[in-house]
Protein backbone atom coordinates (compact mmCIF):
# COMPACT_ATOMS: atom_id res chain seq x y z
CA UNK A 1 -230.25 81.86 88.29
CA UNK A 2 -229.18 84.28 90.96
CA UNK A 3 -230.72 81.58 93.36
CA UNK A 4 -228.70 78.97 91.85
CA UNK A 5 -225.43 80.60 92.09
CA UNK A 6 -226.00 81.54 95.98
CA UNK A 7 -227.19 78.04 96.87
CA UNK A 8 -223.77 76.34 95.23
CA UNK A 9 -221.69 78.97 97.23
CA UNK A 10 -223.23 77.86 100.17
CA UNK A 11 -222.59 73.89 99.21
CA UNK A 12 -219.19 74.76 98.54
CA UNK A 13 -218.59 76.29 101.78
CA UNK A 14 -220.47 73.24 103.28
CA UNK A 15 -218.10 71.14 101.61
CA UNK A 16 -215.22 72.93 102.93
CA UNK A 17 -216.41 72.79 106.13
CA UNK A 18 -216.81 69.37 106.03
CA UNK A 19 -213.56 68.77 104.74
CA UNK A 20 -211.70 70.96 107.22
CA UNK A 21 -213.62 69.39 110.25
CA UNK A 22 -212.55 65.76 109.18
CA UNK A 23 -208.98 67.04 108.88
CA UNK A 24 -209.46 68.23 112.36
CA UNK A 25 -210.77 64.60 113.44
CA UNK A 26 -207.83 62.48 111.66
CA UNK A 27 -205.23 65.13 113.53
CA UNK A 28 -207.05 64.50 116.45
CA UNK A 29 -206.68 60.60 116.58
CA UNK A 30 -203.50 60.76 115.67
CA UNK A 31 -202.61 62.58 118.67
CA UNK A 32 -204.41 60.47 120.65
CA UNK A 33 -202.52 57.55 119.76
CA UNK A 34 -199.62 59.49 119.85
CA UNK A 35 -200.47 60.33 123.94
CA UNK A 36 -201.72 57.19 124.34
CA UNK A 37 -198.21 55.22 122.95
CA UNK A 38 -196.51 57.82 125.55
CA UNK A 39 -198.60 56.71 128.42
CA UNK A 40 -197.96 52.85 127.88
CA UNK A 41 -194.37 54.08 127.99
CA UNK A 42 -194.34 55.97 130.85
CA UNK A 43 -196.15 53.19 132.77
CA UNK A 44 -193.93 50.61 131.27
CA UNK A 45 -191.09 52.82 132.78
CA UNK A 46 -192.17 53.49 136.28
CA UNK A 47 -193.12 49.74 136.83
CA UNK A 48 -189.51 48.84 135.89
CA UNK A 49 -188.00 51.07 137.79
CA UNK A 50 -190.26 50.73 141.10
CA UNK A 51 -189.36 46.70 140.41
CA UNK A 52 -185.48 47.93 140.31
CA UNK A 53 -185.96 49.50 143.34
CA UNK A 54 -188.07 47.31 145.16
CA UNK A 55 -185.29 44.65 144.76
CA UNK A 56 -182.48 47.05 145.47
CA UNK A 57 -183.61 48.50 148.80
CA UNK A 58 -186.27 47.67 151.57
CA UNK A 59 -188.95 49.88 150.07
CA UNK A 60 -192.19 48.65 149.78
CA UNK A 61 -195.23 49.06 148.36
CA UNK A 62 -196.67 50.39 151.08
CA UNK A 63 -194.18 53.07 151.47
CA UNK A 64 -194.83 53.87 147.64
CA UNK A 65 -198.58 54.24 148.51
CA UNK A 66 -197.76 56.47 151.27
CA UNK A 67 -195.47 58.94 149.47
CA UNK A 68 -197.61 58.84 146.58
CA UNK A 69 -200.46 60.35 149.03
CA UNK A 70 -197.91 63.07 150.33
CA UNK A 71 -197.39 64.64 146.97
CA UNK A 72 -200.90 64.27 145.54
CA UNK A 73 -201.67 66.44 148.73
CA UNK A 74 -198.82 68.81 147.99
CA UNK A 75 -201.13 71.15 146.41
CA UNK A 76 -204.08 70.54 148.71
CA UNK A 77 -205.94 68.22 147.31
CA UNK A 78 -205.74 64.62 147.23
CA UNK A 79 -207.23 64.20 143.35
CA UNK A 80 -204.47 61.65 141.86
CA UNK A 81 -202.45 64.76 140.29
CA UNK A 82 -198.91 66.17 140.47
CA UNK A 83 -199.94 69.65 141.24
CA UNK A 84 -198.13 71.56 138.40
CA UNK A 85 -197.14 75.06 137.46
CA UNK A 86 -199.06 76.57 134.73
CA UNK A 87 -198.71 79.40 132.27
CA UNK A 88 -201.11 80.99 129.87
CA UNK A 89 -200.64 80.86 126.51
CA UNK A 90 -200.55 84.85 124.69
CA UNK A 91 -201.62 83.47 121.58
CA UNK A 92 -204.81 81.07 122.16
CA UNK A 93 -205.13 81.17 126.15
CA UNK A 94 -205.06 77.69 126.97
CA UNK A 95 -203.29 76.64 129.91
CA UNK A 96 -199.94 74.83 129.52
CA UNK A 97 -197.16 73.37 131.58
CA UNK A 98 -195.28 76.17 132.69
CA UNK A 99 -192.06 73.52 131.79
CA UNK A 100 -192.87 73.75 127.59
CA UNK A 101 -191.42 75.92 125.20
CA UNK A 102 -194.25 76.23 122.91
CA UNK A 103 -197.54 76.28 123.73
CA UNK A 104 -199.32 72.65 122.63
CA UNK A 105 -202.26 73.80 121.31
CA UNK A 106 -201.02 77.50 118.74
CA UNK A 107 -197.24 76.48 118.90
CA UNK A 108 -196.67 80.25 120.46
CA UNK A 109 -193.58 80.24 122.10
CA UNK A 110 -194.64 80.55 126.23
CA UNK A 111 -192.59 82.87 128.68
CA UNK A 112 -189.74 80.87 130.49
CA UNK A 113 -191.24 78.74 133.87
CA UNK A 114 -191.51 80.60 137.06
CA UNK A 115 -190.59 78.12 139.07
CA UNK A 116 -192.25 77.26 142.83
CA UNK A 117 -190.65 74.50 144.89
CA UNK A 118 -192.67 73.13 147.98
């Protein structure tokens, strides 16, 4: 009896685990797609306006290429990133852009951006 009762806690808490770790999945795909929608956008957007500007001006695409090398290096490192101020969340201590209100990951509100200009 006593048996019984302690192996149907532990399938209820199995249960609930279960149940809170597919919640966890179907909010993660959704803000996957959500990211992934914004980077189609973004990309969509810079091609439109590099086009715009291509057929404005003389720039080329060899100039883009170039001054896209001279700020991937601004930081150091050429890795194919913007380097980007940072600030650590209080609440979970993630990392976040130092630009965001609220932290992405708790919602905690982050301190205001230090900014660093190069």
């Amino acid at each position: 009896m006593l048996w019984d009762l302690i192996q149907q806690r532990q399938i209820g808490q199995a249960r609930q685990a279960a149940a809170e770790a597919s919640n966890s999945i179907s909010r993660t795909q959704t803000d996957i797609a959500s990211l992934e929608r914004s980077v189609e956008t973004l990309m969509l957007t810079c091609q439109a306006m590099w086009e715009l500007l291509r057929e404005k001006t003389n720039l080329t695409d060899e100039m883009l290429m170039q001054r896209m090398q001279e700020v991937d290096l601004r930081d150091g490192k050429r890795d194919g990133r913007i380097a980007g101020n940072t600030t650590t969340c209080e609440g979970c201590s993630r990392l976040n852009n130092a630009n965001r209100e609220h932290c992405v990951y708790c919602g905690e509100k982050l301190p205001p951006p230090q900014h660093v200009f190069a």
